[in-house]
C-alpha atoms as a PDB file:
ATOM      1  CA  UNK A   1      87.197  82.977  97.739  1.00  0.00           C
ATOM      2  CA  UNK A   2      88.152  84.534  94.474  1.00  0.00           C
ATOM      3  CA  UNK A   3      91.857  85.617  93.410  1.00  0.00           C
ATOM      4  CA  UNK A   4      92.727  88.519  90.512  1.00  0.00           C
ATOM      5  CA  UNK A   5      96.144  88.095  88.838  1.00  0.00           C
ATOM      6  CA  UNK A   6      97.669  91.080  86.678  1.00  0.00           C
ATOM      7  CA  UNK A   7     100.888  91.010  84.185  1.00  0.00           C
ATOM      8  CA  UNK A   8     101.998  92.838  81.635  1.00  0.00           C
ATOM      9  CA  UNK A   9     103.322  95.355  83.439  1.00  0.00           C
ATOM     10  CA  UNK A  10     107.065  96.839  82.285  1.00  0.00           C
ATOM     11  CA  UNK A  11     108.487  99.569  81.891  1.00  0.00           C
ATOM     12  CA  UNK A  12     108.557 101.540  77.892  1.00  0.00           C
ATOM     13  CA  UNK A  13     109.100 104.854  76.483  1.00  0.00           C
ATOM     14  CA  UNK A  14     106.875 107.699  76.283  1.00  0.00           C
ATOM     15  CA  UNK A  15     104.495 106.802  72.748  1.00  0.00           C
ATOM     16  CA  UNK A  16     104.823 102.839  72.922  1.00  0.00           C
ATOM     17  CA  UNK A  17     102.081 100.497  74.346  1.00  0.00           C
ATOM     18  CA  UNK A  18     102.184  97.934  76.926  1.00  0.00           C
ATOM     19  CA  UNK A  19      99.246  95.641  77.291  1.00  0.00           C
ATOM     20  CA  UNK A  20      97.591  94.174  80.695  1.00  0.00           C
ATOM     21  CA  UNK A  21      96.196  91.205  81.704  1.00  0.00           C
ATOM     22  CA  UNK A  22      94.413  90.534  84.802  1.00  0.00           C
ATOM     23  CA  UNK A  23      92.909  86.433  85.345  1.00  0.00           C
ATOM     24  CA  UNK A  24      90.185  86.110  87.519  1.00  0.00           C
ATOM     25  CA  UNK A  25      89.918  82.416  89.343  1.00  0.00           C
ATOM     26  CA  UNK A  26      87.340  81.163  91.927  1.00  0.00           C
ATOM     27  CA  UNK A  27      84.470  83.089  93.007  1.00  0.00           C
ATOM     28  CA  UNK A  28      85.738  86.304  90.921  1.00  0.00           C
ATOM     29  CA  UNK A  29      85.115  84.658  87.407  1.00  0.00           C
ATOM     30  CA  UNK A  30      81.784  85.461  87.436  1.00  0.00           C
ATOM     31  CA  UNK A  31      81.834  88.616  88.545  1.00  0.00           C
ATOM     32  CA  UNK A  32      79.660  91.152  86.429  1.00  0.00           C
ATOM     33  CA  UNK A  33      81.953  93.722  86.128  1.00  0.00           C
ATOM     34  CA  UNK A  34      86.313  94.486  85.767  1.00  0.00           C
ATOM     35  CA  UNK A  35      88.054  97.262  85.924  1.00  0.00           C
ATOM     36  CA  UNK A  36      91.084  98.701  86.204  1.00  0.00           C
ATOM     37  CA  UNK A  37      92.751 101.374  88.645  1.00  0.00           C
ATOM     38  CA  UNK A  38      95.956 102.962  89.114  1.00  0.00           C
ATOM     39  CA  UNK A  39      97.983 104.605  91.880  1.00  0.00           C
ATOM     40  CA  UNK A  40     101.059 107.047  91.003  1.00  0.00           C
ATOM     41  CA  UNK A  41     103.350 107.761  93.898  1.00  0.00           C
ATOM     42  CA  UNK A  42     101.793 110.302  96.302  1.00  0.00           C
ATOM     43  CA  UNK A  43      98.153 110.081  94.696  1.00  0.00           C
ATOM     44  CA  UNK A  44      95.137 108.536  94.962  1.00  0.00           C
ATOM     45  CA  UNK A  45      93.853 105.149  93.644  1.00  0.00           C
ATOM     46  CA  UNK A  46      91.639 106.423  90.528  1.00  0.00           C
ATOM     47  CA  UNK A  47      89.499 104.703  87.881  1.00  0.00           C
ATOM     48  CA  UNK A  48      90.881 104.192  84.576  1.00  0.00           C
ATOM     49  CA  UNK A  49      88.716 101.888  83.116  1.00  0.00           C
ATOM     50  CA  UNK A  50      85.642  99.346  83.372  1.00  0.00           C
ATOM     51  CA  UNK A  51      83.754  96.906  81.256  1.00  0.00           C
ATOM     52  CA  UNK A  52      80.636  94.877  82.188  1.00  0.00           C
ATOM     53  CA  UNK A  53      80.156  91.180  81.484  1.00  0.00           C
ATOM     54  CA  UNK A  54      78.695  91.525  77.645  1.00  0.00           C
ATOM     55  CA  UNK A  55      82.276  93.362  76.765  1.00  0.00           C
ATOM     56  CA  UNK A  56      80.255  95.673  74.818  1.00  0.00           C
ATOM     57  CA  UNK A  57      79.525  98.281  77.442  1.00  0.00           C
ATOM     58  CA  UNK A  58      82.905 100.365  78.732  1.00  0.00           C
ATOM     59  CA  UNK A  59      83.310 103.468  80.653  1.00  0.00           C
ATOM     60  CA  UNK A  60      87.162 105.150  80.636  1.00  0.00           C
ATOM     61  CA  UNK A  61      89.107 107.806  82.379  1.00  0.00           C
ATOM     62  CA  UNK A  62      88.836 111.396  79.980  1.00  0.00           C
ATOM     63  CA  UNK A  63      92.461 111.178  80.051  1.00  0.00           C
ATOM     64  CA  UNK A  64      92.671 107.754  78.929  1.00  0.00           C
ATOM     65  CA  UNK A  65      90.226 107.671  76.503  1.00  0.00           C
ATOM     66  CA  UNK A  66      91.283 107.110  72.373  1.00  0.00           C
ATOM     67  CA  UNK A  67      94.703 105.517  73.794  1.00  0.00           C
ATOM     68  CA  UNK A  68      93.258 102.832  75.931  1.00  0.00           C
ATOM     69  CA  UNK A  69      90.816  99.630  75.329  1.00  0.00           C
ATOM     70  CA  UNK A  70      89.400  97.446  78.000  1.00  0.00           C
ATOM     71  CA  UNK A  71      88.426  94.021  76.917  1.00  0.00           C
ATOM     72  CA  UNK A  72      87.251  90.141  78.477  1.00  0.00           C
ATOM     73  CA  UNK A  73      87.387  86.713  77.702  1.00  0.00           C
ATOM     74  CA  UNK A  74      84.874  85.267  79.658  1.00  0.00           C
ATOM     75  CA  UNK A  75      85.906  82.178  78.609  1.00  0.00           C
ATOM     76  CA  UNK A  76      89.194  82.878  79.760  1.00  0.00           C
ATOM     77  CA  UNK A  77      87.834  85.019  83.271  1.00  0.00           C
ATOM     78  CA  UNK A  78      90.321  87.559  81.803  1.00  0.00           C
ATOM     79  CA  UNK A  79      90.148  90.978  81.185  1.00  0.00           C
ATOM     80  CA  UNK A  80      92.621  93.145  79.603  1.00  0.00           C
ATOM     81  CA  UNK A  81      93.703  96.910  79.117  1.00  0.00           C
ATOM     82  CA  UNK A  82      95.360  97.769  76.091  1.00  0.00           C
ATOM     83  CA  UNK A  83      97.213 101.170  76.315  1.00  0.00           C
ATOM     84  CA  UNK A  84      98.531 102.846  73.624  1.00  0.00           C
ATOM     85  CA  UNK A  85     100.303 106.669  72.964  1.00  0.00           C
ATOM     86  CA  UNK A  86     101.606 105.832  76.640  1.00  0.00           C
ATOM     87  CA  UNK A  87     103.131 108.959  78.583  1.00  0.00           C
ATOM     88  CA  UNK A  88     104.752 109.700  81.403  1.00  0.00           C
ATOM     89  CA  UNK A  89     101.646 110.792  83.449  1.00  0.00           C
ATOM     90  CA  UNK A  90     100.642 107.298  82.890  1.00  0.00           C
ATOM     91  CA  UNK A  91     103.582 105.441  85.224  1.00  0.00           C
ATOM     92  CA  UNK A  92     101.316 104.174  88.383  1.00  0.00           C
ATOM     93  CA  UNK A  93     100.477 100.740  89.980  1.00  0.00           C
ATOM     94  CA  UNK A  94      97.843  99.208  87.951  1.00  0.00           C
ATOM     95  CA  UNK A  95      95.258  97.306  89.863  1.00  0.00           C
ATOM     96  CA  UNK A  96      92.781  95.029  88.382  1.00  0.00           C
ATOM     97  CA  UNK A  97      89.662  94.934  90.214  1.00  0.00           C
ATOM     98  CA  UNK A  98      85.966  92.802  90.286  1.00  0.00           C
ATOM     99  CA  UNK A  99      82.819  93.580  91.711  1.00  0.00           C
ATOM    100  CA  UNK A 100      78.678  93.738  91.165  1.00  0.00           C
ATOM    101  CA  UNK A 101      78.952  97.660  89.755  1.00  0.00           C
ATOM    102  CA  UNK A 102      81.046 100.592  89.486  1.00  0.00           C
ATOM    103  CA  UNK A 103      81.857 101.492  92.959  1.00  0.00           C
ATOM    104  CA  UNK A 104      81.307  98.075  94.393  1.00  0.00           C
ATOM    105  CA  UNK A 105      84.330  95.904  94.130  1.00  0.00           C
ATOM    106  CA  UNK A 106      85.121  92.366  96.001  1.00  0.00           C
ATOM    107  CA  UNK A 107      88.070  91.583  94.903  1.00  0.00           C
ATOM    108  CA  UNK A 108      91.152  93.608  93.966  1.00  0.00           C
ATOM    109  CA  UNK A 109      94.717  92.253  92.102  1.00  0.00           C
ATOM    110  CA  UNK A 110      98.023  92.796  94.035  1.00  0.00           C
ATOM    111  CA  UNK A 111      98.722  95.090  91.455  1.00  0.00           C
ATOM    112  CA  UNK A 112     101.660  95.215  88.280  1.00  0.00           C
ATOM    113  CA  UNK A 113     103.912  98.369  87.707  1.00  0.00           C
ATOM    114  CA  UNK A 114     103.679 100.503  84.671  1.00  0.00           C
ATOM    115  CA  UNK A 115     106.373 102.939  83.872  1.00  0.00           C
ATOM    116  CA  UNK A 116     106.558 105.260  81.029  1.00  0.00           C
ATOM    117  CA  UNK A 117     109.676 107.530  80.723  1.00  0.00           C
ATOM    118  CA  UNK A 118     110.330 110.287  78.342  1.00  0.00           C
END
């Protein structure tokens, strides 16, 4: 069994930065790639961003990308999502999520709450 743990959620004005963590225990701390999702109210789960066990190789949302950073710690089964320049379009759940390749996740985070007002 595996369990993914987000924080950092909060809530900040339009332009600051908040920064995410999501720990990965049991099973899920070796999983070859973490990404992150979010849900606004009334939409769809999307991707927002992935990174695969090296750290070096990421993949982002077009809207997302020069304002946020994925990152791991390996050592630390924890993976992180800097966001930066937030705005308002940005305020969603944010769920951290683990799997064997982009579209193949095992494990997903009980998500953390990101709101960005203007």
């Amino acid at each position: 069994q595996g369990q993914l743990v987000e924080s950092g959620g909060g809530s900040v004005q339009a332009g600051g930065s908040l920064r995410l963590s999501c720990e990965a225990s049991g099973r899920t701390g070796s999983s070859y790639l973490m990404a992150w999702f979010r849900q606004a109210p009334g939409k769809e789960r999307e991707f927002v961003a992935a990174t695969w066990r090296s750290g070096l190789s990421t993949r982002y949302l077009d809207s997302v990308k020069e304002r946020f950073t994925i990152s791991r710690d390996n050592a630390k089964n924890t993976v992180y999502l800097q966001m930066n320049s937030l705005k308002p379009e940005d305020t969603a759940v944010y769920y951290c999520t683990a799997g064997a390749a982009l579209g193949s996740y095992d494990y997903w985070g009980q998500g953390t709450q990101v709101t960005v007002y203007s």
